[in-house]
Protein backbone atom coordinates (compact mmCIF):
# COMPACT_ATOMS: atom_id res chain seq x y z
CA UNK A 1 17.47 -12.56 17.97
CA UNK A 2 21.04 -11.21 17.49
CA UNK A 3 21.54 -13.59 14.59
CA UNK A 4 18.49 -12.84 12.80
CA UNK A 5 19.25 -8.94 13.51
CA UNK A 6 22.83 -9.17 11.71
CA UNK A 7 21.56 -11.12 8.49
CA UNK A 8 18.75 -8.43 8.91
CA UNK A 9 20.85 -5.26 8.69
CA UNK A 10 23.61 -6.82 6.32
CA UNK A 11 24.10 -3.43 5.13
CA UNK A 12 25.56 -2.01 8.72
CA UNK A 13 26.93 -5.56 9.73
CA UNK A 14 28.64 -6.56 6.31
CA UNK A 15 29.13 -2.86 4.32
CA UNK A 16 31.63 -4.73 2.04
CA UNK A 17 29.27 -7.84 1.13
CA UNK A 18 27.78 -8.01 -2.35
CA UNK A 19 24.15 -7.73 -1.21
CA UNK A 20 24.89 -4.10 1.15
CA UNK A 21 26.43 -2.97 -2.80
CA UNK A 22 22.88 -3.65 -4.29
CA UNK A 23 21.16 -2.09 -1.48
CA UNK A 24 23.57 1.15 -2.37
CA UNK A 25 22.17 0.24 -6.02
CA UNK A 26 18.63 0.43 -4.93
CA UNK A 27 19.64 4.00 -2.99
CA UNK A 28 21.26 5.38 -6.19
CA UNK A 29 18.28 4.56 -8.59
CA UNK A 30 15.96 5.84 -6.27
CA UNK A 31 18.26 9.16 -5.72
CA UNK A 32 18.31 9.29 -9.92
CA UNK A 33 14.31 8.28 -10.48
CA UNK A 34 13.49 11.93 -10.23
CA UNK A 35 15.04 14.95 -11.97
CA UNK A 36 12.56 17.56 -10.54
CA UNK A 37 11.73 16.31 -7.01
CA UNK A 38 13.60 15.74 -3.99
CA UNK A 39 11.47 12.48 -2.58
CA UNK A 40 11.61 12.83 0.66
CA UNK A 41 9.09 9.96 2.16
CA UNK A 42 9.03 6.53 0.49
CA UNK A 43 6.77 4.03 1.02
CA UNK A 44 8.07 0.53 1.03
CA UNK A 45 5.25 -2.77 0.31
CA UNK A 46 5.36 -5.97 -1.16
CA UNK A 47 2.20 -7.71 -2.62
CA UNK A 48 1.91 -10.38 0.02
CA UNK A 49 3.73 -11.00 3.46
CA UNK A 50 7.15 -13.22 3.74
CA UNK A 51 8.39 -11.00 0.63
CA UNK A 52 10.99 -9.23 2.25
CA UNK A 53 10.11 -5.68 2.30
CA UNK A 54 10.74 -4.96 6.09
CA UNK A 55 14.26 -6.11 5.77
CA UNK A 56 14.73 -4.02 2.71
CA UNK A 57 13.29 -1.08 4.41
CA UNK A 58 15.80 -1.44 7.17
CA UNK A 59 18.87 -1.56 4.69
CA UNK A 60 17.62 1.13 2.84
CA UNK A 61 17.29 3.29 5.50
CA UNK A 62 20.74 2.67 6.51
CA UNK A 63 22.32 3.02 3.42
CA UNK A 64 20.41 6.26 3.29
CA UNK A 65 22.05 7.04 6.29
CA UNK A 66 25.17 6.24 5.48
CA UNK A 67 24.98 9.12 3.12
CA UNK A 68 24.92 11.81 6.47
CA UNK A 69 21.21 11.74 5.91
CA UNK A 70 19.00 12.38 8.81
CA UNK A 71 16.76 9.15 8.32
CA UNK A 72 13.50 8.14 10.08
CA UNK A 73 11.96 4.29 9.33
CA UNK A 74 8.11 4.11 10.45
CA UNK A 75 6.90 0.81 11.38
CA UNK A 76 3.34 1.51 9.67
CA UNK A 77 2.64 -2.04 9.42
CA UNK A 78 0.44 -1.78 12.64
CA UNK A 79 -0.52 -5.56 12.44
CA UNK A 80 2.32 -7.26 11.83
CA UNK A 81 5.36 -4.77 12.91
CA UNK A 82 9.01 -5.93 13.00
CA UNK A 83 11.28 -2.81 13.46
CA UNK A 84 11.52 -3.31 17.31
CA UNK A 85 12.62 -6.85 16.28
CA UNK A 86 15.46 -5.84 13.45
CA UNK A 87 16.56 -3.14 15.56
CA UNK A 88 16.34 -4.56 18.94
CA UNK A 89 13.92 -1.70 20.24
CA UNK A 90 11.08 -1.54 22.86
CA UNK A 91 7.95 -1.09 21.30
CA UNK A 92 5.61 0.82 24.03
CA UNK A 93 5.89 3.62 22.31
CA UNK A 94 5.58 4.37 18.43
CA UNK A 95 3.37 5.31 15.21
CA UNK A 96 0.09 4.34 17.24
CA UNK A 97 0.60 6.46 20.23
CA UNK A 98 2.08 9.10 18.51
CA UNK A 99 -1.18 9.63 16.22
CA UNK A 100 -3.54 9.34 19.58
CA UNK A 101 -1.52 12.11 20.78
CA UNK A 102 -0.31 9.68 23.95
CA UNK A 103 3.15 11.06 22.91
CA UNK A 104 5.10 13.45 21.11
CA UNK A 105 7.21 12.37 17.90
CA UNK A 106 10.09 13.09 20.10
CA UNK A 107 9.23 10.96 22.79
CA UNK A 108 8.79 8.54 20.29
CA UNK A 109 11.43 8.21 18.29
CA UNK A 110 13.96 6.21 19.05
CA UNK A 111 18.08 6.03 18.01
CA UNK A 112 19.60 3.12 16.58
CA UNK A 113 22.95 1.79 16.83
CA UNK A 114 23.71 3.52 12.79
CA UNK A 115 24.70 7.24 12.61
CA UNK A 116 21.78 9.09 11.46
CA UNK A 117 19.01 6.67 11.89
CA UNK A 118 16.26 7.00 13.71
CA UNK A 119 13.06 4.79 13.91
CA UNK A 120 9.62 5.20 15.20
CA UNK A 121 8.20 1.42 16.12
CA UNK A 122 4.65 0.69 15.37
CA UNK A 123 3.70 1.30 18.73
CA UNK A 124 0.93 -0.99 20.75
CA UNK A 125 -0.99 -2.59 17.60
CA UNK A 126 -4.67 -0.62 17.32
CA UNK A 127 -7.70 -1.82 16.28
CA UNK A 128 -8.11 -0.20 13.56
CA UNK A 129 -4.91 0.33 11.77
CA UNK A 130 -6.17 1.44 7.70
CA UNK A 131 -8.40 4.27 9.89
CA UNK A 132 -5.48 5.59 11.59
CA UNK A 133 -2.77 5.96 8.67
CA UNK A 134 -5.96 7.59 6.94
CA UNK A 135 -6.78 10.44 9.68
CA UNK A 136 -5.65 13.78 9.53
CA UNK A 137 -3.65 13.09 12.31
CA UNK A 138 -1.24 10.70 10.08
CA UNK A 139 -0.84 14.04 7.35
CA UNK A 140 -0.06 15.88 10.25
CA UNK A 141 2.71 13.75 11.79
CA UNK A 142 4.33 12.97 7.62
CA UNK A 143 4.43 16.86 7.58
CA UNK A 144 6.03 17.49 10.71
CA UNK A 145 8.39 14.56 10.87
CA UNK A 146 9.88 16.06 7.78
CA UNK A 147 10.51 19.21 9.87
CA UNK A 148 12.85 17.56 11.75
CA UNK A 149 14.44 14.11 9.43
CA UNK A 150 15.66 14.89 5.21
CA UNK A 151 13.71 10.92 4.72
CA UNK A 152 11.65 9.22 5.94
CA UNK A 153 10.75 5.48 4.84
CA UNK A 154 7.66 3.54 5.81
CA UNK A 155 7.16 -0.21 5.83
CA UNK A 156 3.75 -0.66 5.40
CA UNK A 157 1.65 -3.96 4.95
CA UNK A 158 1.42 -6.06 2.00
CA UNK A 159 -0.69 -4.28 -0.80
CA UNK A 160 -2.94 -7.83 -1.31
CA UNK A 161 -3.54 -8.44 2.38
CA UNK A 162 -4.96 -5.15 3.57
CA UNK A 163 -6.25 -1.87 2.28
CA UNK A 164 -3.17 0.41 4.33
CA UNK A 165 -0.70 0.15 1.91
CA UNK A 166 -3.23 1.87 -1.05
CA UNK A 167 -4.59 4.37 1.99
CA UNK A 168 -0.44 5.76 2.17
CA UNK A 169 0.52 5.38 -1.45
CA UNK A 170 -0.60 8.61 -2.19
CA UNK A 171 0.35 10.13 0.80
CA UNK A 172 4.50 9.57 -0.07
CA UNK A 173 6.51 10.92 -2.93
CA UNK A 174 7.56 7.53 -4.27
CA UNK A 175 6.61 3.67 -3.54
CA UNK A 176 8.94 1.02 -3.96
CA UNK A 177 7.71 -2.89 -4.46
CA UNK A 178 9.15 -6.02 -3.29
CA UNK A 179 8.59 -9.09 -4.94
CA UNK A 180 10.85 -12.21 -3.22
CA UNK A 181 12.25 -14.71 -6.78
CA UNK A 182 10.43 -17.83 -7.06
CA UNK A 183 7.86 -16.84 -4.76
CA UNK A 184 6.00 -14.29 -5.82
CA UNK A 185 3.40 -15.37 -8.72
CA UNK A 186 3.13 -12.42 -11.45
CA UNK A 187 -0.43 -12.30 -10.86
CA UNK A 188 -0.42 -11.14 -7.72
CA UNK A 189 3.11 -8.82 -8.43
CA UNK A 190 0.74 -7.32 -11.39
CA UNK A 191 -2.34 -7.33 -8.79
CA UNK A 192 0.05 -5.30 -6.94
CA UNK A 193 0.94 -3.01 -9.08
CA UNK A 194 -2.35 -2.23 -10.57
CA UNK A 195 -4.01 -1.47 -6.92
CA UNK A 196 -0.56 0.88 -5.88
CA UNK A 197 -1.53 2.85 -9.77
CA UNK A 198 -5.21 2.81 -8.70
CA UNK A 199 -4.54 4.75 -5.52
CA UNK A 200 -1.72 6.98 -7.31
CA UNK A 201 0.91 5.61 -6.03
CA UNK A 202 4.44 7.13 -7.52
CA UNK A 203 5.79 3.40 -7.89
CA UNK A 204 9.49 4.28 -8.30
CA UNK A 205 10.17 0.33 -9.03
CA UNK A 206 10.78 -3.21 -7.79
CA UNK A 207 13.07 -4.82 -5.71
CA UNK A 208 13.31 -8.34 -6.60
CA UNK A 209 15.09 -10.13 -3.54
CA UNK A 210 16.65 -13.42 -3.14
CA UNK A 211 17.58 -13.87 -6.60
CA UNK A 212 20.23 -16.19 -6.64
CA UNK A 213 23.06 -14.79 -8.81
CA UNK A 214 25.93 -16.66 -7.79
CA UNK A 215 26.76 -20.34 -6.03
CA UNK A 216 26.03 -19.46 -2.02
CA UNK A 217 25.30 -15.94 -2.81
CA UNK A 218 21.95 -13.90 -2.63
CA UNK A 219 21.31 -10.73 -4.45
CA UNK A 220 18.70 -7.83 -3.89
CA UNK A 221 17.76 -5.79 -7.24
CA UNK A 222 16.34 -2.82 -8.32
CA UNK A 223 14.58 -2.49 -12.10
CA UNK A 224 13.08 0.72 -13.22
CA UNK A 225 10.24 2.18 -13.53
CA UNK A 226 7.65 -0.09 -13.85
């Protein structure tokens, strides 16, 4: 577990590495993406599962952090949640008992071992997850947890599996898409992308990770607008 949770959070356990500099990449496009708005929650999906967007939603978040920003991450991937894994958390509490009103975001929230970061797990995984990040109780906790964090990120589940990550595109001020190289077939990146658009998503761009750049090296990147 600790093994998986450093190549995990390469961003807080490597800083100098060439892969926590793209991460900073990613955070600077996404700071520049918007001239008018301050995006304050993101939304982070890929178009299938195994892609890689849980891990970059961690090192986002910290390199977010890393910038004195108070940061939340919100496991909304109530089926197949892996924050309480990445950052070695319990997960009794969290996203699922926070919207039944079991607990206050306080309670909830939970500090991680990176100055300014903060994450709320998934929480005990509901039956029915795409009802829950739909209710009025999920607008109420996005507006309030912005009361008290300047981000926060959500890893949601993979746009082709399940209907939750079109239910909170439109909820968040931008969406980012991960696509993992050689592995994701442009059909279902373009699938992707065409359901995130139907459900007015802001897509801010892609991440394509684990293109291989270099001999023994890995490489996360970020392209534009898509």
């Amino acid at each position: 577990m600790t093994e998986m949770k450093q190549r995990s959070l390469v961003s807080f356990n490597n800083p100098k590495s060439p892969i926590a500099e793209q991460y900073r990449t990613i955070r600077s496009n996404i700071d520049f993406s918007t001239v008018d708005q301050e995006l304050k929650t993101i939304m982070v999906t890929s178009s299938s599962p195994g892609e890689g967007k849980s891990t970059t939603t961690a090192n986002l978040a910290v390199v977010m952090a890393q910038q004195g920003k108070n940061v939340l991450v919100v496991d909304a991937d109530l089926r197949k949640p892996t924050a309480h894994y990445t950052f070695r958390l319990a997960n009794t509490t969290g996203l699922t008992t926070v919207l039944t009103k079991k607990d206050t975001l306080e309670e909830a929230i939970q500090k991680t071992e990176v100055d300014h970061l903060f994450v709320l797990t998934s929480g005990p995984v509901p039956p029915n997850p795409a009802e829950l990040l739909s209710s009025a109780a999920m607008n109420a906790f996005m507006k309030y947890a912005l009361t008290l964090f300047d981000v926060v990120i959500f890893d949601t589940p993979p746009v082709l599996a399940v209907t939750d990550a079109q239910v909170m595109a439109n909820q968040c001020d931008g969406t980012v898409l991960v696509v993992q190289s050689g592995t994701t077939e442009k059909e279902a990146a373009v699938s992707a992308k065409e359901l995130l658009v139907k459900a007015q998503a802001k897509l801010l761009g892609v991440v394509l990770n684990r293109k291989k750049q270099t001999k023994g090296s890995h490489y996360y990147y970020y392209y534009g607008n898509s």
